[in-house]
Protein backbone atom coordinates (compact mmCIF):
# COMPACT_ATOMS: atom_id res chain seq x y z
CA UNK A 1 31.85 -6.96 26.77
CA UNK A 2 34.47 -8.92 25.03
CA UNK A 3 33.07 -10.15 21.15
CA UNK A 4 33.65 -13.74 20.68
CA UNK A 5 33.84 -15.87 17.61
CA UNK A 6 30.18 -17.53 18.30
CA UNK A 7 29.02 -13.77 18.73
CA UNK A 8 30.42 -12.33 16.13
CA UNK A 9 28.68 -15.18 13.81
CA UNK A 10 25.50 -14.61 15.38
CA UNK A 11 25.95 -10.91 14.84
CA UNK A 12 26.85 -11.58 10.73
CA UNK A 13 23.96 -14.19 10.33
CA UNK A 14 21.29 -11.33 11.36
CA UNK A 15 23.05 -8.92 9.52
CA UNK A 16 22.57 -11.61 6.27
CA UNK A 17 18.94 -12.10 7.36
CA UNK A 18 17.86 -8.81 8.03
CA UNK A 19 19.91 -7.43 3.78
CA UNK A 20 18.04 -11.10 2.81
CA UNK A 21 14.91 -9.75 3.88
CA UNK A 22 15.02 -6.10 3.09
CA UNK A 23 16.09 -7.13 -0.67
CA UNK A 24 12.57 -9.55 -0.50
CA UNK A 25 10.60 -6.34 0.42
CA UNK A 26 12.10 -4.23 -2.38
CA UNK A 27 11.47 -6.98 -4.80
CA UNK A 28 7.43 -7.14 -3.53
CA UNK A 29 7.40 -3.43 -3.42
CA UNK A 30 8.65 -2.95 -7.01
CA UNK A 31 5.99 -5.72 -7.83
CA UNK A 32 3.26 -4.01 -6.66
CA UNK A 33 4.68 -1.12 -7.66
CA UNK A 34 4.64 -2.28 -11.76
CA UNK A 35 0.97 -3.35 -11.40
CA UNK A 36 -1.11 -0.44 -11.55
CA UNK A 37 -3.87 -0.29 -9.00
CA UNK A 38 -6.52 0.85 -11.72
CA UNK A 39 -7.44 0.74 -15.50
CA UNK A 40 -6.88 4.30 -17.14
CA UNK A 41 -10.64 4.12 -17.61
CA UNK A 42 -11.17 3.58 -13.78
CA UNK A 43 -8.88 6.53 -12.99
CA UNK A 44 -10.77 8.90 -15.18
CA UNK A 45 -13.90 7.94 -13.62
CA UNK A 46 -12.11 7.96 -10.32
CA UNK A 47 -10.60 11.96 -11.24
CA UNK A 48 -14.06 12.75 -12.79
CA UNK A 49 -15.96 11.43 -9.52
CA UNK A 50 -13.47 13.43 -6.79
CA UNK A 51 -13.11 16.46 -9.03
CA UNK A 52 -17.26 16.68 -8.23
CA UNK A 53 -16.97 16.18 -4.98
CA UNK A 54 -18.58 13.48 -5.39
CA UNK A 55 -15.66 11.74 -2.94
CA UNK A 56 -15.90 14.40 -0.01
CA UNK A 57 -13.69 17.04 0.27
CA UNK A 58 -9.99 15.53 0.53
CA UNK A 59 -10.88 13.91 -2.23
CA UNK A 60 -11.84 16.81 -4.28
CA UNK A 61 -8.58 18.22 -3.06
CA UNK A 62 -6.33 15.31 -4.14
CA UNK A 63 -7.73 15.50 -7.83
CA UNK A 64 -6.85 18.81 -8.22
CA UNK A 65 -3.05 18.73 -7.40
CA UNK A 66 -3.55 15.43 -9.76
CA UNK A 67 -5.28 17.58 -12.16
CA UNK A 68 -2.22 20.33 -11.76
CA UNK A 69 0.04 17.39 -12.47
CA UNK A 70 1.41 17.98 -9.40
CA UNK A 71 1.08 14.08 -8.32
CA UNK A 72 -0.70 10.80 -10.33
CA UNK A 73 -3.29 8.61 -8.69
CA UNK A 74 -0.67 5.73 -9.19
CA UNK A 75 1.97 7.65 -6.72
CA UNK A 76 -1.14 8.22 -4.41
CA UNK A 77 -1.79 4.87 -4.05
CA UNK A 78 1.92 3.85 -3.91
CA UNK A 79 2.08 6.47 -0.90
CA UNK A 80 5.15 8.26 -2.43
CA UNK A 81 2.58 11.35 -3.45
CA UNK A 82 3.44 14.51 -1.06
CA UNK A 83 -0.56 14.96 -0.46
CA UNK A 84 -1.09 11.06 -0.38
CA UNK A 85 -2.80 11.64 3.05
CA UNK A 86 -5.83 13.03 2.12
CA UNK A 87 -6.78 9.29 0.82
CA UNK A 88 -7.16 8.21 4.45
CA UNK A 89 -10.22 9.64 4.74
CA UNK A 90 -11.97 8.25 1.70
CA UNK A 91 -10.29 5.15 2.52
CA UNK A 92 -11.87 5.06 5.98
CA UNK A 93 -15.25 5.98 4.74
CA UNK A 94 -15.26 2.75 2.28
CA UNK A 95 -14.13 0.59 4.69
CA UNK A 96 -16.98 1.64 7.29
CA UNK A 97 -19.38 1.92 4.26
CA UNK A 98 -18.47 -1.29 2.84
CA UNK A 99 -16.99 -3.53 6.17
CA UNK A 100 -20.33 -6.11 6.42
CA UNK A 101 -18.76 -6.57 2.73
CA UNK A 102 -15.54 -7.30 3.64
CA UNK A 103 -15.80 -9.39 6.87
CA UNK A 104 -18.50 -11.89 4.60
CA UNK A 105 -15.25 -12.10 1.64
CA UNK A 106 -12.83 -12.52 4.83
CA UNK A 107 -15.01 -15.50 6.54
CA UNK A 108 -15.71 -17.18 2.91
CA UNK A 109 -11.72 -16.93 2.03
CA UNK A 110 -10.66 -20.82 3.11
CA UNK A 111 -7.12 -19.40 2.31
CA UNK A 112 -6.97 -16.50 4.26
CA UNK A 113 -4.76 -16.40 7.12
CA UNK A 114 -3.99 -13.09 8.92
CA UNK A 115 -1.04 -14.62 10.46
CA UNK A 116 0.48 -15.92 7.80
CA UNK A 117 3.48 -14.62 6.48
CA UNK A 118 3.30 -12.70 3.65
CA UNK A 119 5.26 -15.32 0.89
CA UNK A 120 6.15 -12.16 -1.44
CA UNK A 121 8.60 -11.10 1.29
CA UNK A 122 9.64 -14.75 2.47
C-alpha cells in the first residue's frame, strides 16, 4: 500500500491525539497521585486494624511487609506496591459488605454519569 499525503496526515493527527491524551493521563495520575488517599491518623488505624487481623488474612499480610517498610499504604493504593494485590480481597469484601450503600449514593448522585468521560483526562 502506497502512503499518501491525506494518509500520512491522518496517521500524524492520531499520533498527536493519542501523546495529547497520554500526557492528560499522566497529569490525572500525578494528581491523584499527590493527594493522599488517607489521613496519617486513618492509616495508623488502618495498620493497627490489619496487623490484628482484624481485615482477614491478606490484609494482615500487607501490613506486615508495610510494617517491614518494605511498601507504604500510599504505594498500595497507588498500585505501584509489589504485594498491592492482596488489597483485592478486602476491597471485594467492602464492596459486597457495603454495595446497598453504594448503589443508594449512585441513584441519589444527579451528576453521576458512568458514561461520561472522565474530564481529568479530556
Amino acid at each position: 500500500m502506497t502512503e499518501t499525503p491525506d494518509h500520512r496526515e491522518a496517521i500524524d493527527a492520531a499520533r498527536h491525539e493519542l501523546q495529547a491524551a497520554l500526557a492528560a493521563a499522566r497529569v490525572a495520575l500525578d494528581r491523584r497521585r499527590a493527594t493522599p488517599v488517607h489521613t496519617p491518623e486513618e492509616r495508623a488505624e488502618l495498620q493497627r486494624d490489619a496487623l490484628a487481623g482484624r481485615l482477614g488474612e491478606d490484609m494482615r499480610q500487607l501490613a506486615e511487609h508495610i510494617e517491614r517498610g518494605e511498601e507504604s499504604w500510599p504505594e498500595v493504593f497507588e498500585g505501584t506496591a509489589p504485594h498491592t494485590h492482596l488489597l483485592a480481597g478486602h476491597l471485594e469484601r467492602m464492596s459486597e459488605q457495603h454495595a446497598e450503600e453504594i448503589r443508594v449514593a449512585i441513584e441519589e448522585d444527579e451528576d453521576f454519569d458512568p458514561l461520561a468521560p472522565d474530564p481529568e483526562l479530556a
